[in-house]
Protein backbone atom coordinates (compact mmCIF):
# COMPACT_ATOMS: atom_id res chain seq x y z
CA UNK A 1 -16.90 -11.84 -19.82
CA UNK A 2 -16.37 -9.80 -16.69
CA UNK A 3 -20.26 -8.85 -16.35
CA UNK A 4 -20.14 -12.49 -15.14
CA UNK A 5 -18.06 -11.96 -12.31
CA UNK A 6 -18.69 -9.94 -9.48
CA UNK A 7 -16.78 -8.17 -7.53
CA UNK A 8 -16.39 -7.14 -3.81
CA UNK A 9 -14.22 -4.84 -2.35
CA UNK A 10 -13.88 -4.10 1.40
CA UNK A 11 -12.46 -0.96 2.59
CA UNK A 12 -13.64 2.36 1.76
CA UNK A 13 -10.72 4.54 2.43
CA UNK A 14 -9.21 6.52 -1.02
CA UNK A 15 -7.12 3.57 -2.35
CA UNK A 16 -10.35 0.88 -1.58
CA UNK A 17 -12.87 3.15 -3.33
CA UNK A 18 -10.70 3.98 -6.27
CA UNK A 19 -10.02 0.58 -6.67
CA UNK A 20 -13.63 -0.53 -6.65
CA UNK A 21 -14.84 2.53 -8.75
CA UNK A 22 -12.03 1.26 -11.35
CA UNK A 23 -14.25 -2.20 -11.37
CA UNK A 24 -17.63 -1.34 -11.21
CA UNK A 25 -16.88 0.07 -14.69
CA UNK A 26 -15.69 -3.51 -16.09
CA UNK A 27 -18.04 -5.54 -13.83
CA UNK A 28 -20.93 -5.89 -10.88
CA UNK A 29 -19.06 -4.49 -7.74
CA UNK A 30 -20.14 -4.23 -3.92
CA UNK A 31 -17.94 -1.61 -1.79
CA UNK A 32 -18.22 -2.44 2.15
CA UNK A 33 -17.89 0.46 4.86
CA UNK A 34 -17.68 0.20 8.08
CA UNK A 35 -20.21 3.79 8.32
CA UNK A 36 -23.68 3.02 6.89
CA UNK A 37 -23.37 7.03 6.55
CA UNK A 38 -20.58 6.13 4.02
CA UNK A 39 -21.87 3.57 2.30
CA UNK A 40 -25.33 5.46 1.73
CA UNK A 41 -23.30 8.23 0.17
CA UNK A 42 -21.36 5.77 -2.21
CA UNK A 43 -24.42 4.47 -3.24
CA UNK A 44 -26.55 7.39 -3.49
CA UNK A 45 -24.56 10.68 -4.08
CA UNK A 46 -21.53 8.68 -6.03
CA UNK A 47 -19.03 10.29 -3.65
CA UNK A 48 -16.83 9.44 -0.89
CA UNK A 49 -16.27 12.72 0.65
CA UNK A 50 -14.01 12.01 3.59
CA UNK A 51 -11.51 10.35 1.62
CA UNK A 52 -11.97 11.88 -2.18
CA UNK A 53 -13.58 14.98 -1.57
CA UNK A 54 -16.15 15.64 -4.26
CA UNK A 55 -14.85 13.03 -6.92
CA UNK A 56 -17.13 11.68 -8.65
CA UNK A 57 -17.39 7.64 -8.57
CA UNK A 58 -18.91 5.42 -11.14
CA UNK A 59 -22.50 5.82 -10.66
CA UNK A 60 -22.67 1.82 -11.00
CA UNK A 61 -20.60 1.39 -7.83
CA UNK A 62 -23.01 0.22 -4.90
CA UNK A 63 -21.92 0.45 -1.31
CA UNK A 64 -23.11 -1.39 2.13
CA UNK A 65 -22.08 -1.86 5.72
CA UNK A 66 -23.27 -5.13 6.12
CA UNK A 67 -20.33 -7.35 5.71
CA UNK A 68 -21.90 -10.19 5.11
CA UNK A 69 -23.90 -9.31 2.30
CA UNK A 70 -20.43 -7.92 0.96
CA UNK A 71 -18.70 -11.28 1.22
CA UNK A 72 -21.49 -13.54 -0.13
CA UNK A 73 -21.23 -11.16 -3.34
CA UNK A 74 -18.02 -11.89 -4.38
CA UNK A 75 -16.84 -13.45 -7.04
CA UNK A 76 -13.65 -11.70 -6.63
CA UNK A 77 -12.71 -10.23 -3.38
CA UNK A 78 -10.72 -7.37 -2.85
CA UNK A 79 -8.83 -6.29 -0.03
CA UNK A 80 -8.40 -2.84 1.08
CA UNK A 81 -8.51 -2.35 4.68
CA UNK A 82 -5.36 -1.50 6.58
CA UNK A 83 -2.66 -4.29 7.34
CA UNK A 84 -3.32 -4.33 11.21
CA UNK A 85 -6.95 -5.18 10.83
CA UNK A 86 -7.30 -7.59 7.99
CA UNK A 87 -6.83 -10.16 10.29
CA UNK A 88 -9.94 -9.33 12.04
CA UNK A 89 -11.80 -8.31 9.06
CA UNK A 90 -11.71 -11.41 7.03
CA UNK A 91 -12.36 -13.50 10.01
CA UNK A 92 -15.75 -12.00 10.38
CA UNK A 93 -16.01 -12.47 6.35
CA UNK A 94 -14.93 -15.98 5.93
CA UNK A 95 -18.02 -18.04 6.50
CA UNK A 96 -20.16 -16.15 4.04
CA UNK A 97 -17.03 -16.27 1.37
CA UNK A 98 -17.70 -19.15 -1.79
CA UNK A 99 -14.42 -21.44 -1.50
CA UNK A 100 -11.38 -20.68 -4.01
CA UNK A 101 -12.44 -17.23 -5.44
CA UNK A 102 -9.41 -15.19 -6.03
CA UNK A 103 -8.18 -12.57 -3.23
CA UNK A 104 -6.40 -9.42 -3.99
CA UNK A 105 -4.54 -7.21 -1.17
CA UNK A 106 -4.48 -3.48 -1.20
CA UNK A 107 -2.35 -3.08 1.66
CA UNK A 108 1.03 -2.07 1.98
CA UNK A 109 2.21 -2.52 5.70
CA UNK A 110 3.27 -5.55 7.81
CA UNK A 111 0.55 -6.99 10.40
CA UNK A 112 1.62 -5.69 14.11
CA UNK A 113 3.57 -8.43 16.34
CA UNK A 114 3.97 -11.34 13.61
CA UNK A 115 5.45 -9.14 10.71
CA UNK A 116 3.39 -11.34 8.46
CA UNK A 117 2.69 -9.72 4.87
CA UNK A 118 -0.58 -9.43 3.81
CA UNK A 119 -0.65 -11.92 1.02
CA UNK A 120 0.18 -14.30 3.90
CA UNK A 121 -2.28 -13.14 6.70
CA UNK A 122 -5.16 -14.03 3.55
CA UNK A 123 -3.39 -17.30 3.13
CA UNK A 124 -3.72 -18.10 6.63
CA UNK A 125 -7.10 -16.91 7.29
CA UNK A 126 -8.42 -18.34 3.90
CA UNK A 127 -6.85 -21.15 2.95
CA UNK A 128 -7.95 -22.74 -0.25
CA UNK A 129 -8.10 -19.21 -2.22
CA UNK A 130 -5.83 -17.86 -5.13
CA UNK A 131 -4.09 -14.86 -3.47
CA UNK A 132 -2.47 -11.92 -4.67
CA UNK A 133 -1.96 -8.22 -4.63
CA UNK A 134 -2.67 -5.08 -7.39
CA UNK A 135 -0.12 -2.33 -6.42
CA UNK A 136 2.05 0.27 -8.00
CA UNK A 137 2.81 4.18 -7.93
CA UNK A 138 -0.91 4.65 -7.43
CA UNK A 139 -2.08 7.94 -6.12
CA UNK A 140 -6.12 7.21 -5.24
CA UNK A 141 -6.97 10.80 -5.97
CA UNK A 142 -5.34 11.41 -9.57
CA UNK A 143 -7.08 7.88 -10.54
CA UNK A 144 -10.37 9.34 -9.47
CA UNK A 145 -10.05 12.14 -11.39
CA UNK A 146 -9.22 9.76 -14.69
CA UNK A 147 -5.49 10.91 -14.39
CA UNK A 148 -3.26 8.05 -16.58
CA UNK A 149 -1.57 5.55 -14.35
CA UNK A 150 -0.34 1.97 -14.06
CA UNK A 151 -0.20 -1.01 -11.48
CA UNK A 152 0.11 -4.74 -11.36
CA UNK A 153 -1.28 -7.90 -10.25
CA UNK A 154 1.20 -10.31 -8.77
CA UNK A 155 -0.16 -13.66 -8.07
CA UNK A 156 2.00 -17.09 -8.02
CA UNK A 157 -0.36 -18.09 -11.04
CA UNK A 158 0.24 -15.74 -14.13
CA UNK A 159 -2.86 -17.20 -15.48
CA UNK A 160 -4.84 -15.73 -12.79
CA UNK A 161 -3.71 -12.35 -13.08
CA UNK A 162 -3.94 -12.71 -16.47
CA UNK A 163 -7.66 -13.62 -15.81
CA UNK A 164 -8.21 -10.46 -13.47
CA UNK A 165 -6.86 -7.98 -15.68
CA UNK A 166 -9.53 -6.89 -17.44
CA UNK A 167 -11.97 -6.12 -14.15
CA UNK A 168 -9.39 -3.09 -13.04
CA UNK A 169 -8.00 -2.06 -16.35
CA UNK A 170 -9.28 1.05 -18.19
CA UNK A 171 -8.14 3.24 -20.62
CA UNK A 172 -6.43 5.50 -18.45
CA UNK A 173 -5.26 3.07 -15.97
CA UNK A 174 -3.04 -0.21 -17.38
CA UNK A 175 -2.82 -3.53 -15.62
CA UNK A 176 0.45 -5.54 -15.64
CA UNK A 177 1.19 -8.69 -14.97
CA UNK A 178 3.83 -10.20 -12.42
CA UNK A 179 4.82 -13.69 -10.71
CA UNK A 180 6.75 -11.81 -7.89
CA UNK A 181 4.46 -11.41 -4.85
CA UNK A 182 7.01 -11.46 -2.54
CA UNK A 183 9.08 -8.67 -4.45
CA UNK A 184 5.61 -6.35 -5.54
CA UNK A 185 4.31 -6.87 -1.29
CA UNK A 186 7.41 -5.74 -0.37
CA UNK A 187 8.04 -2.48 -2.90
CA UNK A 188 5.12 -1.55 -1.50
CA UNK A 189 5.67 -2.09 2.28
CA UNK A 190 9.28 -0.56 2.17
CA UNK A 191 8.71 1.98 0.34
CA UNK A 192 6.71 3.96 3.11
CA UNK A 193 9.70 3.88 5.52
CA UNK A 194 11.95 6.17 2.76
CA UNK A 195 8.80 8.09 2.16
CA UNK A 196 9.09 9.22 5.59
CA UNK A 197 12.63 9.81 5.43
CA UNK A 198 12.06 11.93 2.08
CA UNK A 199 9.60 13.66 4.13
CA UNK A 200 11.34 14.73 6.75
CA UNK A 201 14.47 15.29 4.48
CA UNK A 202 11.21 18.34 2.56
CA UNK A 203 10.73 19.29 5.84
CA UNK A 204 14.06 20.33 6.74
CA UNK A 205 15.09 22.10 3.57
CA UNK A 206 18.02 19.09 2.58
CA UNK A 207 17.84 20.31 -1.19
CA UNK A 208 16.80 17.99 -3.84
CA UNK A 209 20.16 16.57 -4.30
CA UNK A 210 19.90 15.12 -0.42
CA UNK A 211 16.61 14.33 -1.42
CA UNK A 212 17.54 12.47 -4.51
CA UNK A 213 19.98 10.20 -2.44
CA UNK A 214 17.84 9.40 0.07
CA UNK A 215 15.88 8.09 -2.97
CA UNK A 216 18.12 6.30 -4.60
CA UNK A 217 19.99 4.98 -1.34
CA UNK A 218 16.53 3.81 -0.52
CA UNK A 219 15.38 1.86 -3.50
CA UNK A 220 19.13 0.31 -3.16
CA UNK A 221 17.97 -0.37 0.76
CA UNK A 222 14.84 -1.92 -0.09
CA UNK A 223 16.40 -4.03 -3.04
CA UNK A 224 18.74 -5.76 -0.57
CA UNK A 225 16.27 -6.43 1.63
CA UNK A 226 13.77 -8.35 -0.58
CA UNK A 227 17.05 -9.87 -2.42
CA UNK A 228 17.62 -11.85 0.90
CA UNK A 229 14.11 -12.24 1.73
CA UNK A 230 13.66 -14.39 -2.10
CA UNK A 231 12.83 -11.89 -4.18
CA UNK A 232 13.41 -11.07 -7.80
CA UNK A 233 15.46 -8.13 -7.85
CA UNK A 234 14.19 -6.97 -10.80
CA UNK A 235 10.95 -6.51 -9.31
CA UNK A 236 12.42 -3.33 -7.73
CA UNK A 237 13.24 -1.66 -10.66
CA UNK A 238 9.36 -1.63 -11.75
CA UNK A 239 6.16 -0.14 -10.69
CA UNK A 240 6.15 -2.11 -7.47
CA UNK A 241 9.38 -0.81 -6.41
CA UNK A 242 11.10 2.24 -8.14
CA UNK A 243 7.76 3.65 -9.43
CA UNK A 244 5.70 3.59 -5.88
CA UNK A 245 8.55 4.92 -4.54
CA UNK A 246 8.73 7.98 -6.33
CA UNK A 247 4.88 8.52 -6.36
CA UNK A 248 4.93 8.27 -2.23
CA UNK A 249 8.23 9.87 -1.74
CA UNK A 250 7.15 12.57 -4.08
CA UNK A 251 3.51 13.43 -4.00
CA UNK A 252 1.87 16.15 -1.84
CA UNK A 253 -0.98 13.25 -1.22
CA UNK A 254 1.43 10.95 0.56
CA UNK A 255 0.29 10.20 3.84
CA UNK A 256 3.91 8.73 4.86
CA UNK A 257 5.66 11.93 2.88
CA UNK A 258 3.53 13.93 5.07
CA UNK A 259 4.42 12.27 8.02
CA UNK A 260 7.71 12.92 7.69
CA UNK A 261 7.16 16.74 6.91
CA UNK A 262 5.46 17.31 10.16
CA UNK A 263 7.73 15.79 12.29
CA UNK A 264 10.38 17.96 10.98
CA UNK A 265 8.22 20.81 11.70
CA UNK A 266 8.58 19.79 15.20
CA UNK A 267 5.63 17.90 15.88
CA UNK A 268 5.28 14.43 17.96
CA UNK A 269 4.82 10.93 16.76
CA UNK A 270 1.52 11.28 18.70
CA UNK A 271 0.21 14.91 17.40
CA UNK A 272 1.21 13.77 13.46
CA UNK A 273 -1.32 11.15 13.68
CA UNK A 274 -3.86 12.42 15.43
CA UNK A 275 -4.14 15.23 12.92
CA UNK A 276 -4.67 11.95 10.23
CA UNK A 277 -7.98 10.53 8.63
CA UNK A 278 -5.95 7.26 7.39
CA UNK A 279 -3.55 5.06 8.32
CA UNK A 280 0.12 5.52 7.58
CA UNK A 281 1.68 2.21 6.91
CA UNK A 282 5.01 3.05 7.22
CA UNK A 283 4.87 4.18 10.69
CA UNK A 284 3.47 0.95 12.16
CA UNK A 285 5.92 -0.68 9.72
CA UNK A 286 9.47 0.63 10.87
CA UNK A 287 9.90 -1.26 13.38
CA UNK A 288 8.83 -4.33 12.09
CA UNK A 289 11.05 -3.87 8.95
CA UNK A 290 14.37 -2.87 11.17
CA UNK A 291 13.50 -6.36 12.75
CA UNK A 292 13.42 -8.62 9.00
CA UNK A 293 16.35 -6.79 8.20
CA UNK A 294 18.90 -7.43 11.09
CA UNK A 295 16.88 -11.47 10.93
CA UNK A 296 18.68 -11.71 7.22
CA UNK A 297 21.23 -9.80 8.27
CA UNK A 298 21.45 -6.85 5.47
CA UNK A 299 21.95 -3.39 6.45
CA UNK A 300 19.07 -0.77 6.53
CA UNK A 301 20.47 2.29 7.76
CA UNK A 302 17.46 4.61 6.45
CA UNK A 303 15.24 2.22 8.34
CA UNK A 304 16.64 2.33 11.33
CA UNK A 305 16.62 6.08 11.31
CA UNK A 306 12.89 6.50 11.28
CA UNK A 307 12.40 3.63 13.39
CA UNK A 308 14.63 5.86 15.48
CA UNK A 309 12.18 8.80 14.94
CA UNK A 310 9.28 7.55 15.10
CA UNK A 311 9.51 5.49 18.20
CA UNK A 312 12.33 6.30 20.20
CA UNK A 313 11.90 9.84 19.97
CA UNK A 314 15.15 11.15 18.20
CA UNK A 315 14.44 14.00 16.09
CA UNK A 316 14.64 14.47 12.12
CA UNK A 317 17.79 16.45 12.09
CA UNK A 318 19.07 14.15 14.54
CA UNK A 319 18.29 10.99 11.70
CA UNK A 320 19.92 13.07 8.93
CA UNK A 321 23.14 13.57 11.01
CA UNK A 322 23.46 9.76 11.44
CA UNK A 323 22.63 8.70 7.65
CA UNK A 324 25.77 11.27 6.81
CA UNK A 325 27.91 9.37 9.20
CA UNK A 326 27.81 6.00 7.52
CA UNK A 327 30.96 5.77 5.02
CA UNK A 328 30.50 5.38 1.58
CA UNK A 329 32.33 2.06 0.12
CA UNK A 330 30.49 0.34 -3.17
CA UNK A 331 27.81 1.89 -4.47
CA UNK A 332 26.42 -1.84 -5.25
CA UNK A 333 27.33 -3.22 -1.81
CA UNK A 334 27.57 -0.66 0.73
CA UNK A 335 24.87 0.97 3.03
């Protein structure tokens, strides 16, 4: 049934070209890249060496830079370019798109300015389409390398999820299910900001049990938020929520973890990200998040912390001093 459908994914960064590796097992799949040198290699060497090193990708996996022969492919598109230039992206790809194929995000950050998520950026720019999201405590690398793992695909319509399953699953990586798009978008957009607390928490030798709180106060931070946003709280307790968090908070590979390490080492905003090949969600997203919180009015004291570090130039150790200043009350209602 899936050899029927084919799918495009745009974005070739680690999570992008995992993700379309993952389908070009289960079904006819097109990877855009922005580099024709990338794209060539994709196609021809069946690696992706700036991003996954010399992992081997499905050698059915095609690649091009053209991104209009990418979008007039689809049957199915995927979307895995960073939050701040989807916008732009799927502009471009819109006029060469077949109306009301389904549309899966990647991303896990807020768009710049308007805060929108990117299930509703895709609404907006392509309206008429079935969109949704595939997200969980996903590590691109350990995938590559056929390492078990799990994820979900939240759209409004069960049945279409249910229908998309099978062109990601494999036998080391399991697809679930879920209504919640709100609740999955925003695990995975929250979750960055207490990865780069955890970060910097690694970076200046807290302990684990600090560690472990910031974790746990965290997942109870982001919780609230998506509570008053509409979400199903339960959401957070699942891959989406509690099990991203503890893959990005956790992992050597997290780009938001690592963040967080460096700037306790001392370095600038500015030097941290220059030093970066991809795009670390959380720091665009702090300040954006601080903002939805005080709008519904729910405290988000770890939030405002890096927001604080990241840019308004307090330090780490300075952040850590002001999360152990907020009193403890309820452990279900308190900050």
């Amino acid at each position: 049934m899936t050899r029927d459908v084919r799918v495009t994914v745009l974005g070739s960064g680690s999570w992008g070209t995992t993700v379309a590796g993952l389908a070009a097992s289960n079904a006819p799949t097109l990877l855009w890249a922005r580099s024709p040198e990338t794209a060539e290699e994709i196609t021809t060497q069946h690696t992706n060496g700036r991003y996954l090193g010399d992992r081997r990708l499905s050698s059915k996996l095609r690649a091009t830079s053209d991104l209009q022969e990418a979008a007039e492919h689809a049957d199915v598109l995927v979307v895995g370019v960073p939050s701040h230039s989807m916008r732009a992206v799927l502009t471009q790809a819109s006029p060469h798109l077949r109306p009301w194929i389904p549309v899966i995000s990647l991303a896990k950050g807020l768009e710049p300015d308007s805060r929108k998520r990117p299930t509703q950026v895709l609404e907006e720019v392509l309206p008429g389409h079935s969109v949704g999201l595939l997200a969980g405590p996903n590590i691109a690398g350990e995938i590559a390398e056929g390492l078990a793992a799990a994820a979900v695909i939240a759209t409004p319509d069960t049945a279409v999820a249910t229908a998309l399953q099978p062109l990601f699953a494999r036998p080391r990586f399991r697809v679930y299910t879920n209504h919640d798009v709100l609740g999955c978008e925003l695990g995975g957009i929250l979750k960055n900001i207490v990865a780069i607390a955890s970060g910097m928490g690694d970076g200046l030798g807290v302990g684990m049990n600090t560690r472990a709180m910031v974790i746990s106060r965290g997942l109870a931070e982001m919780t609230r938020i998506g509570e008053a946003m509409g979400a199903d709280p339960r959401t957070f307790a699942g891959l989406t929520g509690l099990g991203d968090l503890m893959a990005t908070c956790m992992s050597s590979a997290s780009r938001n973890r690592r963040v967080g390490e460096e700037l306790a080492s001392g370095k600038s905003i500015d030097e941290v990200l220059e030093g970066m090949t991809q795009v670390a969600e959380g720091v665009k997203t702090a300040r954006s998040v601080v903002e939805l919180a005080e709008e519904h009015d729910v405290a988000a004291p770890i939030a405002v912390e890096v927001d604080g570090v990241v840019n308004s130039g307090r330090t780490p150790a300075q952040a850590y001093r002001g999360l152990q200043k907020i009193a403890a009350g309820s452990e279900y209602e308190a900050a």
